[in-house]
N, C-alpha and C. Protein backbone atom coordinates (compact mmCIF):
# COMPACT_ATOMS: atom_id res chain seq x y z
N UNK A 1 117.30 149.52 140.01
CA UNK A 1 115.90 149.87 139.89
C UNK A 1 115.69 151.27 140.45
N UNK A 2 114.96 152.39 140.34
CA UNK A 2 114.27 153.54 140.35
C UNK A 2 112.89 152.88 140.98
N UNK A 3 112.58 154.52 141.13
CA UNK A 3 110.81 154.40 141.59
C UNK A 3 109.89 153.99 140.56
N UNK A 4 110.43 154.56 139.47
CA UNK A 4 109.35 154.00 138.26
C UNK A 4 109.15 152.87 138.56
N UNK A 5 110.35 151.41 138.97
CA UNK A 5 110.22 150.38 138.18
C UNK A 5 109.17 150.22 139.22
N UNK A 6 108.91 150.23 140.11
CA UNK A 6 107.91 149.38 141.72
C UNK A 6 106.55 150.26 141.04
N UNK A 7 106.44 151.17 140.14
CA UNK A 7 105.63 152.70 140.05
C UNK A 7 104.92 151.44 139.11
N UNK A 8 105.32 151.07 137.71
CA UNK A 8 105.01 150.36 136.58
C UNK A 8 104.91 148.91 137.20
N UNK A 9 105.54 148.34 138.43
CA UNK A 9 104.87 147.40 139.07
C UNK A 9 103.56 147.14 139.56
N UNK A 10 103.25 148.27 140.07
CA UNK A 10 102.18 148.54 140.99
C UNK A 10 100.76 149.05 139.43
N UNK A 11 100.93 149.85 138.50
CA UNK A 11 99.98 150.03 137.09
C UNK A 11 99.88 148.32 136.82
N UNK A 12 101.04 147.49 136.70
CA UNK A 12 100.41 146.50 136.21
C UNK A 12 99.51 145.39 137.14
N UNK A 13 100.19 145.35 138.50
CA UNK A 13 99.16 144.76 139.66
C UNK A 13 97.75 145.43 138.97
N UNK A 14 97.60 146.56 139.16
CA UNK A 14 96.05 146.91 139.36
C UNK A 14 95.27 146.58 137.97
N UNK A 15 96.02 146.51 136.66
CA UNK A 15 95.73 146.45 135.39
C UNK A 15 95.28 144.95 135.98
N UNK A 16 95.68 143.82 136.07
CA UNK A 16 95.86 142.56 136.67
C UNK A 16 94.17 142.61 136.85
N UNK A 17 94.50 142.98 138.29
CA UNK A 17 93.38 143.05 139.21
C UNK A 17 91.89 143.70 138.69
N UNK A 18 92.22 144.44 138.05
CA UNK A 18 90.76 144.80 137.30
C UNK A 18 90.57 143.53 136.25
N UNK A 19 90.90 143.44 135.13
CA UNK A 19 90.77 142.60 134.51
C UNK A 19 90.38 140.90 135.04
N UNK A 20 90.90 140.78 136.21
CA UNK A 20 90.76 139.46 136.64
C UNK A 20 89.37 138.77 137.07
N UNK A 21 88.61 140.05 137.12
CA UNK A 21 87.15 140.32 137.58
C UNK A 21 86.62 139.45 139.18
N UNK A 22 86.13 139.00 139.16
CA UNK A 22 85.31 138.78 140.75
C UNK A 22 86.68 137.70 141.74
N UNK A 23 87.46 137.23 142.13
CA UNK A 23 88.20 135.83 142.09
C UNK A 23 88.14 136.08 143.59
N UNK A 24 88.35 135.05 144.43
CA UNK A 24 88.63 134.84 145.56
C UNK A 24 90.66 135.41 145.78
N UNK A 25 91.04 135.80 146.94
CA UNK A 25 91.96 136.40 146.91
C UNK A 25 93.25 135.12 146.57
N UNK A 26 92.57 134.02 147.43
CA UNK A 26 93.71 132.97 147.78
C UNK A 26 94.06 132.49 145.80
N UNK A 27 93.00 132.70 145.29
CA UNK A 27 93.00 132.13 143.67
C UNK A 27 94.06 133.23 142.79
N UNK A 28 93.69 134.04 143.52
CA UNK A 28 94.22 135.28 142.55
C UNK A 28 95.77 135.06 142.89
N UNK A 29 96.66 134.78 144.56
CA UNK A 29 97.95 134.60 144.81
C UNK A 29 98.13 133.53 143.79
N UNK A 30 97.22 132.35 143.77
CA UNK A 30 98.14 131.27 143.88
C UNK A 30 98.15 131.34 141.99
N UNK A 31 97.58 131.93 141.08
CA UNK A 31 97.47 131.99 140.05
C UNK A 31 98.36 133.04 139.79
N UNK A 32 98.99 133.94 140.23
CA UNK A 32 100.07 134.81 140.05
C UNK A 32 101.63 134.41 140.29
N UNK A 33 101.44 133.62 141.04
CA UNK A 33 102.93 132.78 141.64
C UNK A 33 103.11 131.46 140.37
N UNK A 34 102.34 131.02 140.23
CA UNK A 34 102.16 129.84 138.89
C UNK A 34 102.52 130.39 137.78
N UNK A 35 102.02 131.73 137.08
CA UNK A 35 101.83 132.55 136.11
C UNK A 35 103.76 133.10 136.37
N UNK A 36 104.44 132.87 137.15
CA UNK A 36 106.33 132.48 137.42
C UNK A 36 106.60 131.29 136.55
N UNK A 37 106.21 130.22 137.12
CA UNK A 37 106.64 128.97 136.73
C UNK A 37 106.49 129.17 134.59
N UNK A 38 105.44 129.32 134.55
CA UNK A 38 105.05 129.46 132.76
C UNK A 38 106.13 130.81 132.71
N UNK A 39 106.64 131.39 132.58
CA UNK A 39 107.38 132.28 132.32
C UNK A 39 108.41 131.59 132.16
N UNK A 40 108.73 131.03 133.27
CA UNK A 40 110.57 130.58 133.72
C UNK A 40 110.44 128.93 132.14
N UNK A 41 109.54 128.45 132.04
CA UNK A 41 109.27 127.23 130.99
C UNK A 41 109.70 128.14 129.93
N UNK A 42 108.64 129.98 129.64
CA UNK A 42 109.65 129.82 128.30
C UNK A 42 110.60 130.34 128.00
N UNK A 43 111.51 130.74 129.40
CA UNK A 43 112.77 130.96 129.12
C UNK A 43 113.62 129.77 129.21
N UNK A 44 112.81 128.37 129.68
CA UNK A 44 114.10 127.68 129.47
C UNK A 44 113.76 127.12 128.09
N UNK A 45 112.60 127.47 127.27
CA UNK A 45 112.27 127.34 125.66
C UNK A 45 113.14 127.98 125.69
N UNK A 46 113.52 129.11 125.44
CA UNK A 46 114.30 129.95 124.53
C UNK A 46 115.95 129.42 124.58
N UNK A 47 116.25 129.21 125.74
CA UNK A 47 117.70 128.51 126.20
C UNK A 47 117.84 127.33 125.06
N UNK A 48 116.40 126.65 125.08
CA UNK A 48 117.30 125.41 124.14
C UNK A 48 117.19 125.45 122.67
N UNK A 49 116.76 127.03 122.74
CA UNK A 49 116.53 127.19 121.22
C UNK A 49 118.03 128.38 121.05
N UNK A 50 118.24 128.89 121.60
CA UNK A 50 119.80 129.31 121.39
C UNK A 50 120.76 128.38 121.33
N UNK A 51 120.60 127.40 121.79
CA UNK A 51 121.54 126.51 121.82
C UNK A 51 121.48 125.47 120.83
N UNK A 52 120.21 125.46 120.59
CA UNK A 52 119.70 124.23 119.27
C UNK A 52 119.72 123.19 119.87
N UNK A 53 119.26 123.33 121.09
CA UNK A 53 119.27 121.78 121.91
C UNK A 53 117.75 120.72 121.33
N UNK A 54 116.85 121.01 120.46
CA UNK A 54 116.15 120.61 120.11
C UNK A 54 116.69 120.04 118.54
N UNK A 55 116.51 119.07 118.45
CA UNK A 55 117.36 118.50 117.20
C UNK A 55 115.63 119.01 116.23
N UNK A 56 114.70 118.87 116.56
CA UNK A 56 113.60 118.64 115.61
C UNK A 56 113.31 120.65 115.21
N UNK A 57 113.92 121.16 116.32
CA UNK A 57 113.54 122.72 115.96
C UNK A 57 114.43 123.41 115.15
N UNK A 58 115.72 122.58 116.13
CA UNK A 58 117.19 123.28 115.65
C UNK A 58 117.02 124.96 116.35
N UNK A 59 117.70 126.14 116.00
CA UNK A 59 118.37 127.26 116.86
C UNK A 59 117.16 128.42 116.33
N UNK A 60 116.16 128.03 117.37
CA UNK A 60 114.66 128.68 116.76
C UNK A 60 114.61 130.22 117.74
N UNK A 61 115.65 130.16 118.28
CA UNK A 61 115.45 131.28 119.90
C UNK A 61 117.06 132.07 119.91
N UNK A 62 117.39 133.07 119.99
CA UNK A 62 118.33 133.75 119.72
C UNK A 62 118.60 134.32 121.67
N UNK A 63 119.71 134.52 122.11
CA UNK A 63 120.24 134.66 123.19
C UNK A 63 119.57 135.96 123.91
N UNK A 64 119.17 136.63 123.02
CA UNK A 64 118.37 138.30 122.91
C UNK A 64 116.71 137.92 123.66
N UNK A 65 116.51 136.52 122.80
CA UNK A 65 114.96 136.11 123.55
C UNK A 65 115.12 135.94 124.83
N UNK A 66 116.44 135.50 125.03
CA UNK A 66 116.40 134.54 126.35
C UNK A 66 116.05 136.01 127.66
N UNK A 67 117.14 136.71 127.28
CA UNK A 67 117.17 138.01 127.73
C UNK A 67 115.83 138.18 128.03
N UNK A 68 114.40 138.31 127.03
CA UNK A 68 113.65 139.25 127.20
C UNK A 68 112.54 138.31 127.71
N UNK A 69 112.70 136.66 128.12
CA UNK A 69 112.40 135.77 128.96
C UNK A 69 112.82 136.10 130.05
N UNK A 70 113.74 136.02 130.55
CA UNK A 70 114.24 136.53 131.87
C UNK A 70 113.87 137.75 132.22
N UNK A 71 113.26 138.40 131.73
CA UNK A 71 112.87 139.95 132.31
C UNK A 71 111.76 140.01 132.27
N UNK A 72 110.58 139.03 131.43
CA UNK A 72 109.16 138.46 131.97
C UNK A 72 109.31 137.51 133.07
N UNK A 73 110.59 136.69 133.49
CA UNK A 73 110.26 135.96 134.84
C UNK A 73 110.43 136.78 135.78
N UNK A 74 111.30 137.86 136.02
CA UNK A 74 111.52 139.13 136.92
C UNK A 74 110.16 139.91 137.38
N UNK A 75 109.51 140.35 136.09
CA UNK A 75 108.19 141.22 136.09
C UNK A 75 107.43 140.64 136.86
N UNK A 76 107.35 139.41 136.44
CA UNK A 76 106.15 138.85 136.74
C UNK A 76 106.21 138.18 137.84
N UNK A 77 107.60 138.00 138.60
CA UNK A 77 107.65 137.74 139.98
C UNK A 77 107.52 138.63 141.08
N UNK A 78 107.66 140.24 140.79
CA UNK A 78 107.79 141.27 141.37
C UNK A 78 106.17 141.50 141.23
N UNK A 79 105.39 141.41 140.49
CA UNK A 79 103.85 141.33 140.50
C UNK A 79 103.36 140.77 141.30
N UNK A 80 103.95 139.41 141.67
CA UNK A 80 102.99 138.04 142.14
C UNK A 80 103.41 138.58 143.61
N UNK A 81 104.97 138.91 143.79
CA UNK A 81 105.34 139.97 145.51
C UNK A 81 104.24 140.74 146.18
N UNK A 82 104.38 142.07 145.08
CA UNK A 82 103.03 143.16 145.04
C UNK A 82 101.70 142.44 145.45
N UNK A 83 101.42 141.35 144.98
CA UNK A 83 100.23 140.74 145.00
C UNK A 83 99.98 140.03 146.61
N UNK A 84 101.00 140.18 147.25
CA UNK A 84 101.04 139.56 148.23
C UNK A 84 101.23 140.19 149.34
N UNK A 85 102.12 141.30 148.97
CA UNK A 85 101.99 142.48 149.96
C UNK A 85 102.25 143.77 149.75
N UNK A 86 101.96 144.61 150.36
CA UNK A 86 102.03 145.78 149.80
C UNK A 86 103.22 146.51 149.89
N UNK A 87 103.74 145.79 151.12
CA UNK A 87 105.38 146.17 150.94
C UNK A 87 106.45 145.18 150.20
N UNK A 88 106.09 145.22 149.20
CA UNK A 88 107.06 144.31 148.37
C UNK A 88 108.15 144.83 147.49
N UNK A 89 108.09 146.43 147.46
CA UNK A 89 109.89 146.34 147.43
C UNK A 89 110.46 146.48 148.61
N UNK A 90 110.29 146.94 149.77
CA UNK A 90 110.61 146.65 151.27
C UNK A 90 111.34 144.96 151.40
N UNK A 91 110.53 143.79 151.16
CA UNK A 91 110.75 142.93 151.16
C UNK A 91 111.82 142.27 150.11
N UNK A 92 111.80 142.74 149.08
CA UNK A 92 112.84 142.20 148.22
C UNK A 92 114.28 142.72 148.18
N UNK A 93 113.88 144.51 148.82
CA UNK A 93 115.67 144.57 149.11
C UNK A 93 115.63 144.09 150.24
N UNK A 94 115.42 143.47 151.59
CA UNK A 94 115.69 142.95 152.55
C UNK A 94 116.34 141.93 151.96
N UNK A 95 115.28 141.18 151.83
CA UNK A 95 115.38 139.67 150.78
C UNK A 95 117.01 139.21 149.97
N UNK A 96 117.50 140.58 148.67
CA UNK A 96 118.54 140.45 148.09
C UNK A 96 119.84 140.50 149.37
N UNK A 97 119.47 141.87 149.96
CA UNK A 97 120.66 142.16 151.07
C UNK A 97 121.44 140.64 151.50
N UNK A 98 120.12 140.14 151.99
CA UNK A 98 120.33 138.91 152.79
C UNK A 98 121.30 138.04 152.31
N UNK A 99 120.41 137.79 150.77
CA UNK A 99 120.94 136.84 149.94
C UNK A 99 122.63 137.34 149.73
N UNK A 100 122.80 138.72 149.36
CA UNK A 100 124.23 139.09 149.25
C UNK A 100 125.38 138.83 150.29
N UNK A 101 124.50 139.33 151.75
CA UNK A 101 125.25 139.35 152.90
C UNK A 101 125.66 138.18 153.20
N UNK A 102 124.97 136.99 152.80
CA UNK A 102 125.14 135.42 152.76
C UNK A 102 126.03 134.86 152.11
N UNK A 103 126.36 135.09 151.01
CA UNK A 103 126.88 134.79 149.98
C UNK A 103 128.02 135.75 149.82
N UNK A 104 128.24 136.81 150.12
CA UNK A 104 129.60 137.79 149.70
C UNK A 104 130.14 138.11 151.48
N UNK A 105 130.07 137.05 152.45
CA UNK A 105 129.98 137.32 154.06
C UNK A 105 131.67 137.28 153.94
N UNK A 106 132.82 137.56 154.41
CA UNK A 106 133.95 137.54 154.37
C UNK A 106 134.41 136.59 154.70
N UNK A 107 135.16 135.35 154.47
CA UNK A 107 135.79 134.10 155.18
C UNK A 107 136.37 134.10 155.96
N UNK A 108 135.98 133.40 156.82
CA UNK A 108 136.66 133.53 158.32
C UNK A 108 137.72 132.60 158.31
């Protein structure tokens, strides 16, 4: 990621936020963190449509969708961050580090 990407994070928070018009703040988190979950549903649509795991649809979703599902559950989790604090790429490279330093820690 670059500055743009947190740059085009932060245009779409406020695009968000205008549009959302009057809301209480706690409505606005908890409707941005949810607005994850419906994302991540239709990337796992698209998964079973690459796969043709739907016998009645058959292979309605190509591996390319899934892709561009997964990069609306990304967006739109890095939004719902933003939405929560203002240091939220601060928090997410902490966050990954962690997760890496955890997971790639050397075996003792």
């Amino acid at each position: 990621m670059d500055a743009s990407t947190w740059d085009n994070i932060g245009r779409l928070k406020s695009w968000l936020d205008a549009e959302a018009g009057k809301r209480p703040e706690t409505e606005t988190r908890l409707l941005r963190v949810l607005k994850i979950v419906e994302e991540a549903g239709e990337a796992a649509e698209a998964v079973h449509g690459a796969v043709g795991g739907n016998p009645r649809k058959g292979a309605s979703h190509t591996w390319d969708d899934v892709q561009k599902e997964l990069a609306d559950v990304i967006v739109t989790a890095m939004v719902a961050l933003a939405t929560l604090t203002p240091d939220a790429e601060r928090v997410l490279g902490y966050r990954l580090q962690h997760l890496v330093d955890r997971v790639l820690e050397p075996q003792k």
